[in-house]
N, C-alpha and C. Protein backbone atom coordinates (compact mmCIF):
# COMPACT_ATOMS: atom_id res chain seq x y z
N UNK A 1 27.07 -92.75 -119.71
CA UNK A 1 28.00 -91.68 -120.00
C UNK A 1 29.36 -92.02 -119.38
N UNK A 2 30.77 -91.40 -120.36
CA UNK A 2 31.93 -92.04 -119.42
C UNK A 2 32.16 -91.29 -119.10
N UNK A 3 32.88 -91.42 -117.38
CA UNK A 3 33.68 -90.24 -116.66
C UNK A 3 34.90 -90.35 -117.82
N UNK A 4 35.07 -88.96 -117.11
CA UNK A 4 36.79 -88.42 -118.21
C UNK A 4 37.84 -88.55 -116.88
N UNK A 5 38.66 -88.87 -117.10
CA UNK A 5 39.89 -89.05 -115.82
C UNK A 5 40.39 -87.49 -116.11
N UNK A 6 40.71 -86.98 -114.60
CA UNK A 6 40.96 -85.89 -114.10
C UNK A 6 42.66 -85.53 -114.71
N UNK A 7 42.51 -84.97 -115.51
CA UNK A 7 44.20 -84.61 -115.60
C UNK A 7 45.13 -84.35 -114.44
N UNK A 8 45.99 -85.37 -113.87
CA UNK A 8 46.57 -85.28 -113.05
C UNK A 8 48.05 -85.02 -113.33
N UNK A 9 49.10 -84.15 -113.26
CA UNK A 9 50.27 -84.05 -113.01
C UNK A 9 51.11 -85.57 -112.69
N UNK A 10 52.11 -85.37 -113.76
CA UNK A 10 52.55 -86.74 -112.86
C UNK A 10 53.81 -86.79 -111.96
N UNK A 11 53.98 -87.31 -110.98
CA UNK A 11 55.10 -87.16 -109.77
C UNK A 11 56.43 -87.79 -110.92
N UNK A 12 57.43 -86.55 -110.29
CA UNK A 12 58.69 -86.89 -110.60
C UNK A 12 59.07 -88.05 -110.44
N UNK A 13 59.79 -88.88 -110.82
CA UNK A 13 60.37 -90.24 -110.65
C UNK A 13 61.75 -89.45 -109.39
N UNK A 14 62.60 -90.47 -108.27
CA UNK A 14 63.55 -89.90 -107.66
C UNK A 14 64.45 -89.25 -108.22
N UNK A 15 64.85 -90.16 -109.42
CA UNK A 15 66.14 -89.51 -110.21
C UNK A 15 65.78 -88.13 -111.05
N UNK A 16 64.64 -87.88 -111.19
CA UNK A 16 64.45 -86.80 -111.95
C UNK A 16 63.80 -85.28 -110.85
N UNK A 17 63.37 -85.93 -109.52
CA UNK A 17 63.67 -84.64 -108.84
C UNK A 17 65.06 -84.83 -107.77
N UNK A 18 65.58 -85.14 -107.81
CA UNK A 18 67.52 -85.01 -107.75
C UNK A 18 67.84 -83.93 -108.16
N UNK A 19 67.67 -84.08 -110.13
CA UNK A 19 68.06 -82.84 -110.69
C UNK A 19 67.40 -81.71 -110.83
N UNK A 20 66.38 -81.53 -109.93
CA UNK A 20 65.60 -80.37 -109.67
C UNK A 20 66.60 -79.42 -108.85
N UNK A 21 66.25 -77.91 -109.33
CA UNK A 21 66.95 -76.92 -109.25
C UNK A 21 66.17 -75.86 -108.32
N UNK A 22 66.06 -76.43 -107.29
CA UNK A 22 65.40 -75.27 -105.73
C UNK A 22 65.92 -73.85 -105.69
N UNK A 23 64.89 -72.91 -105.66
CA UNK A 23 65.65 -71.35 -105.62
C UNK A 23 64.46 -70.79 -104.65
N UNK A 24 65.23 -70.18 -103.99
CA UNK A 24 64.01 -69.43 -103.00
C UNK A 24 63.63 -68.22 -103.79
N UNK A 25 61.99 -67.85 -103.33
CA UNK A 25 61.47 -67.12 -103.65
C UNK A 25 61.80 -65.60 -102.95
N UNK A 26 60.78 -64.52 -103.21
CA UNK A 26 61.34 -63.24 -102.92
C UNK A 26 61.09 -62.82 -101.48
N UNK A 27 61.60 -63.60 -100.62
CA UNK A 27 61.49 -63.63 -99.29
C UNK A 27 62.61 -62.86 -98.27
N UNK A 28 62.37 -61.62 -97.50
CA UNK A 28 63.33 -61.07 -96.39
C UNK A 28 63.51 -62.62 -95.62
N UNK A 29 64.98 -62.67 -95.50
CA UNK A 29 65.18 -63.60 -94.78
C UNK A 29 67.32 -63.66 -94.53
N UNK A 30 67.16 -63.77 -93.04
CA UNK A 30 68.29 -63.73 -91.77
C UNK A 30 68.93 -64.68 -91.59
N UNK A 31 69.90 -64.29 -90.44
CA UNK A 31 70.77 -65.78 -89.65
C UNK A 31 70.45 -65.42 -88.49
N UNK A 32 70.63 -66.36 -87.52
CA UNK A 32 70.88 -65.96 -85.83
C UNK A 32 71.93 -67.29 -85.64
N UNK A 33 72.93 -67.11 -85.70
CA UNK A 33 73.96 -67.92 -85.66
C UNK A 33 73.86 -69.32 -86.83
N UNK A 34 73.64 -70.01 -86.29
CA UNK A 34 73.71 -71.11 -88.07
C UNK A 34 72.32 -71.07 -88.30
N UNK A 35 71.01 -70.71 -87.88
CA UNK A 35 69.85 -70.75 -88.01
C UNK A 35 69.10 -69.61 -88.94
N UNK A 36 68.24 -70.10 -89.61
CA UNK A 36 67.87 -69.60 -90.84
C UNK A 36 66.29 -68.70 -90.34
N UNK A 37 66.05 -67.47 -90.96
CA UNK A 37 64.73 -66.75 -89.83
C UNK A 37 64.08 -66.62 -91.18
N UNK A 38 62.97 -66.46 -91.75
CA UNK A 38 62.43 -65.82 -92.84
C UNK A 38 61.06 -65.39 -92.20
N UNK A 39 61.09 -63.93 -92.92
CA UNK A 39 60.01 -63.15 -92.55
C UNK A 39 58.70 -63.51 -93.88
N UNK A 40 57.58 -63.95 -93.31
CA UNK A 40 56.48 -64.68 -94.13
C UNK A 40 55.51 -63.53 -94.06
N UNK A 41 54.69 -63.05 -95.28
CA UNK A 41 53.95 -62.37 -95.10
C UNK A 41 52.76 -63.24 -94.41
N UNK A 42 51.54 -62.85 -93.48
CA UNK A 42 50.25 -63.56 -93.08
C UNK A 42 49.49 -63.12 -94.10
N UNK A 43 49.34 -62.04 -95.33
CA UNK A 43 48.22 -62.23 -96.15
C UNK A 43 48.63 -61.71 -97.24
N UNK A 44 48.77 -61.71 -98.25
CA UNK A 44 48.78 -60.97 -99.32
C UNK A 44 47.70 -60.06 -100.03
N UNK A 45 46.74 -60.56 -99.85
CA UNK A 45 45.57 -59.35 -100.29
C UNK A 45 45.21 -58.18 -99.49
N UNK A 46 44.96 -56.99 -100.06
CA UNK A 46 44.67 -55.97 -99.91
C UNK A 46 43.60 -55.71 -98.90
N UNK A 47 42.61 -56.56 -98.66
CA UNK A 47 41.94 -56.93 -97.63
C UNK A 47 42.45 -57.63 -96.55
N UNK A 48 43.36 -58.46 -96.43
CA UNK A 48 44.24 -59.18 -95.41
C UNK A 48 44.97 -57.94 -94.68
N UNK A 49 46.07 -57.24 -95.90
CA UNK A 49 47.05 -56.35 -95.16
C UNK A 49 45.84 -55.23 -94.26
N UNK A 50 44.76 -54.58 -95.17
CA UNK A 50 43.79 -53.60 -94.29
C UNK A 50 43.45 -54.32 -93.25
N UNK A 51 43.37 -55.74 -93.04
CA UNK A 51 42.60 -56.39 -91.35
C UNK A 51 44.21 -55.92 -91.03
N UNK A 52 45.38 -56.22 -90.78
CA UNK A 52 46.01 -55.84 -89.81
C UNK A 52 46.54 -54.43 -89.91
N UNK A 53 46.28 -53.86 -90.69
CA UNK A 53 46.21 -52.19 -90.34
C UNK A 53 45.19 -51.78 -89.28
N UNK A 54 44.25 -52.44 -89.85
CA UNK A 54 42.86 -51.81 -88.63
C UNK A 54 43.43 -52.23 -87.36
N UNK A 55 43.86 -53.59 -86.81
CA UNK A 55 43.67 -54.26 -85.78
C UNK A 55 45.74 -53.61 -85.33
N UNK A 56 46.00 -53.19 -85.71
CA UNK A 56 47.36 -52.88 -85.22
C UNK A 56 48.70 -53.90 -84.94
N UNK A 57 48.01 -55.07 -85.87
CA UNK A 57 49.06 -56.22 -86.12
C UNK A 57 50.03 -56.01 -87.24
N UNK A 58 51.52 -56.28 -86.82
CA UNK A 58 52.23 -56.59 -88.30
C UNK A 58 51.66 -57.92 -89.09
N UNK A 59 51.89 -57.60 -90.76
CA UNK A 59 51.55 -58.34 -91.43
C UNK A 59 52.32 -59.30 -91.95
N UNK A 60 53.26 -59.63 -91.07
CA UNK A 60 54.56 -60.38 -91.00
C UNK A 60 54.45 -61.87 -89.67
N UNK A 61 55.22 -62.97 -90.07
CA UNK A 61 55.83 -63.66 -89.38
C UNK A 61 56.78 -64.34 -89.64
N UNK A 62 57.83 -64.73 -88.07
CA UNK A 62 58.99 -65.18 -88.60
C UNK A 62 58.53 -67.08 -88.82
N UNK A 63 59.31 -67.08 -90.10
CA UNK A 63 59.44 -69.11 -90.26
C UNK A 63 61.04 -69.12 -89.14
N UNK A 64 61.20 -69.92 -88.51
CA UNK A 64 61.77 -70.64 -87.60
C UNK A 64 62.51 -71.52 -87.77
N UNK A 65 64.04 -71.98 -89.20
CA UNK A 65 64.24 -73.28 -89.24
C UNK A 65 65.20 -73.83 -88.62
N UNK A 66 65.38 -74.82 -88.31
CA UNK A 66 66.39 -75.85 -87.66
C UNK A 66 67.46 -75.85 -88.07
N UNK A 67 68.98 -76.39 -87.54
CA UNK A 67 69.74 -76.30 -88.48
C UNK A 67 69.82 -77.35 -89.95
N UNK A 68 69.12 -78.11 -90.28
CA UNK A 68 69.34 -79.17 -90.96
C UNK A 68 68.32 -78.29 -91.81
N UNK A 69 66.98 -77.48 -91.53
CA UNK A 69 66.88 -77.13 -92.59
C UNK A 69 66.72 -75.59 -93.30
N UNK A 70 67.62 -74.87 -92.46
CA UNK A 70 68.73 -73.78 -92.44
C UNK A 70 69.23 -74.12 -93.68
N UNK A 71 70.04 -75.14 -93.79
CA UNK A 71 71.32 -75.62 -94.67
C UNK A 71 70.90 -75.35 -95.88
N UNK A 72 69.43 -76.32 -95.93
CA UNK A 72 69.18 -76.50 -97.31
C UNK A 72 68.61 -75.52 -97.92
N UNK A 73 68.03 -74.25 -96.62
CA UNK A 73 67.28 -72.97 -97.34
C UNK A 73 68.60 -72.27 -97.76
N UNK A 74 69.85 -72.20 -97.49
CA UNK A 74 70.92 -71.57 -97.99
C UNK A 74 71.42 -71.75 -99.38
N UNK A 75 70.79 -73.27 -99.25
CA UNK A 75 71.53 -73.40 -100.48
C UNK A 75 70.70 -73.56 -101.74
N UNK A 76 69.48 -73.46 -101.71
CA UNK A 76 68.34 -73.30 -102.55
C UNK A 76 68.48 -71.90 -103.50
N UNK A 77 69.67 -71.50 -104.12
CA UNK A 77 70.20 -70.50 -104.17
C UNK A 77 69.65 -70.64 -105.78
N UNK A 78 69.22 -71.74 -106.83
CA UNK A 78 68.85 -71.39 -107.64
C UNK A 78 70.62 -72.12 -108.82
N UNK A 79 71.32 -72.16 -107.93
CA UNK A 79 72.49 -73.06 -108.51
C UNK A 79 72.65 -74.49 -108.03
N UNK A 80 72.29 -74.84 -106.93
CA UNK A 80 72.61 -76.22 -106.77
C UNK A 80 71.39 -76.63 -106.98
N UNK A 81 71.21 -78.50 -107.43
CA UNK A 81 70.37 -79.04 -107.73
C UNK A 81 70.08 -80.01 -106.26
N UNK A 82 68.99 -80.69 -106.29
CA UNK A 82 68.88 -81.05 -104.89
C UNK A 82 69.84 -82.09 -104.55
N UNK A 83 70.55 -83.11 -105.80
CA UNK A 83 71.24 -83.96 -105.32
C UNK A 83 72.66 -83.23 -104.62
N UNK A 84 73.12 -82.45 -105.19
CA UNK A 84 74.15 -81.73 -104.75
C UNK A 84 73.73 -81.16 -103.15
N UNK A 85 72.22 -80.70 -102.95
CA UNK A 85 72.28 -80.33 -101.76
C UNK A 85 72.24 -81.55 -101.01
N UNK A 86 71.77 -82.37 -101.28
CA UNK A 86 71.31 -84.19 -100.47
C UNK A 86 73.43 -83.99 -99.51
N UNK A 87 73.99 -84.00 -101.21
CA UNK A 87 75.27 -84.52 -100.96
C UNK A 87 75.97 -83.29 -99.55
N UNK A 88 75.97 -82.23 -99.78
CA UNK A 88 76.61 -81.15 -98.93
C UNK A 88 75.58 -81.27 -97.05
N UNK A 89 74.42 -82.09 -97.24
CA UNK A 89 73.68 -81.97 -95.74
C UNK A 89 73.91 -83.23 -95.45
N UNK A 90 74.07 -84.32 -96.04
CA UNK A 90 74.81 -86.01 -95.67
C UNK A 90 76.06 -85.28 -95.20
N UNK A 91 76.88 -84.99 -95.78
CA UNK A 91 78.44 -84.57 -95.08
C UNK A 91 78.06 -83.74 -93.97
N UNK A 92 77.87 -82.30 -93.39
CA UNK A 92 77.13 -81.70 -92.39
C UNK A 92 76.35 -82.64 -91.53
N UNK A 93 75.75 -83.57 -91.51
CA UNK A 93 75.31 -83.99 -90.79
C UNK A 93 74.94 -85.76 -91.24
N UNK A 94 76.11 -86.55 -90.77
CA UNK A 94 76.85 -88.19 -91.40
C UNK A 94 75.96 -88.45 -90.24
N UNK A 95 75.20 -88.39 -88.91
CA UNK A 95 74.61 -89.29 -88.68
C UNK A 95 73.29 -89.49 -88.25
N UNK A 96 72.83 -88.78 -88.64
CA UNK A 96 71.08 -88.30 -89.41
C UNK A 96 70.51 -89.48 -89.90
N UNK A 97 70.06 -89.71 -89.67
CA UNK A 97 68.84 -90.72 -90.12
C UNK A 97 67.96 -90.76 -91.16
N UNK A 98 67.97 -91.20 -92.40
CA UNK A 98 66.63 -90.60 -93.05
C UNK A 98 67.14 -89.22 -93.89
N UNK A 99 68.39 -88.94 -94.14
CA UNK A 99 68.24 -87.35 -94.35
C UNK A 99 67.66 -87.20 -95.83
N UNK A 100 67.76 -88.15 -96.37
CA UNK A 100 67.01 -88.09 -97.82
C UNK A 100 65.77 -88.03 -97.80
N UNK A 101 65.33 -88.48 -96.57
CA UNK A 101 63.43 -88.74 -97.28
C UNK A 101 63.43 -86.91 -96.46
N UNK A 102 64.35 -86.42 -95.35
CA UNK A 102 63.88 -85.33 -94.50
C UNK A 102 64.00 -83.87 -95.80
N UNK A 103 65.14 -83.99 -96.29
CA UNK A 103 65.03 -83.06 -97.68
C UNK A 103 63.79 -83.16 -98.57
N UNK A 104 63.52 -84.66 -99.04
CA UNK A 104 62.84 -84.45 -99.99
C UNK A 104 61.05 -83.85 -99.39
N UNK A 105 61.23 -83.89 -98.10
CA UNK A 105 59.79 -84.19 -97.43
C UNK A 105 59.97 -82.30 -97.14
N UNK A 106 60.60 -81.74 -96.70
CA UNK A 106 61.08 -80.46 -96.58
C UNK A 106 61.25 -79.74 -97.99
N UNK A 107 61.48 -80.28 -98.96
CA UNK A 107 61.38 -79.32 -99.78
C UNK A 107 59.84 -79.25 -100.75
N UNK A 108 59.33 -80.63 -100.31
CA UNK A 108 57.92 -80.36 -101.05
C UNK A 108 56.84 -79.10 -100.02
N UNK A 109 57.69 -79.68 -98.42
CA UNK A 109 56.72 -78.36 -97.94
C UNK A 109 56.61 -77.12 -98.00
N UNK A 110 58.08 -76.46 -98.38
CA UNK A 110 58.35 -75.04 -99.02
C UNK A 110 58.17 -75.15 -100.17
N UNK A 111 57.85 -75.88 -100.98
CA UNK A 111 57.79 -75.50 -102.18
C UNK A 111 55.74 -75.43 -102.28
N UNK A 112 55.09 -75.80 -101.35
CA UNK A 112 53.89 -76.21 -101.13
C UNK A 112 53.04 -74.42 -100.46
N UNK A 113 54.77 -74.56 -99.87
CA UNK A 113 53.97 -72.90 -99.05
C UNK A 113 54.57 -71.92 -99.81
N UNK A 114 54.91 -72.03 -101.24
CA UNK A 114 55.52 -71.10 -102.06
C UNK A 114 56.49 -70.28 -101.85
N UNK A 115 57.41 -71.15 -101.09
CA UNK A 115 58.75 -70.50 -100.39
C UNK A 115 59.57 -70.58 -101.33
N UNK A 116 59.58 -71.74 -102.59
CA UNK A 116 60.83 -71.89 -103.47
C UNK A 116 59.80 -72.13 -104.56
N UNK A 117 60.21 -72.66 -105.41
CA UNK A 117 60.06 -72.55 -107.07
C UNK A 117 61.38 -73.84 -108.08
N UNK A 118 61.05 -74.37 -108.29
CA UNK A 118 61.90 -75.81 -109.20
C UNK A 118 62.36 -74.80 -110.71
């Protein structure tokens, strides 16, 4: 009998998530001077929110970001594309190391924890 290959998604090539268009999702979210705060729900189900009703916990926590990736949650506005943001956090910050692989590695993780949306 033949296995069937697993339909897999296929990864963007670089140049084609460049022109990917990052927009944050429907998230309460702050400044504390250049630093970016977003309030994360801990559960979404109706059973999650009732455990911290019972137990007298908010059903909230704050995400925490840095300034480098502050920048790019600002600008995930749903108008700039990522190369444009690459270009505006290279200028902000000329001697960074790596800042391309740190975007692209940062935005697969919000986009992983359903913080943004392409």
């Amino acid at each position: 009998m033949r296995k069937e290959k697993k339909n897999r998604a296929r990864l963007p090539t670089a140049d084609e998530f460049l022109q990917y268009v990052p927009r944050r999702l429907d998230f309460e979210w702050y400044t504390e001077g250049d630093l970016v705060r977003i309030k994360v729900p801990k559960f979404t189900s109706n059973f999650g929110k009732s455990f911290c009703n019972f137990v007298k916990k908010e059903n909230m926590f704050i995400a925490n970001l840095d300034k480098i990736g502050s920048l790019i949650w600002k600008n995930c506005d749903g108008r700039n594309n990522v190369k444009q943001i690459l270009d505006i956090i290279t200028r902000e910050f000329p001697d960074q190391k790596d800042i391309d692989q740190r975007l692209f590695l940062f935005l697969q993780q919000i986009k992983a924890l359903h913080y943004i949306d392409y």
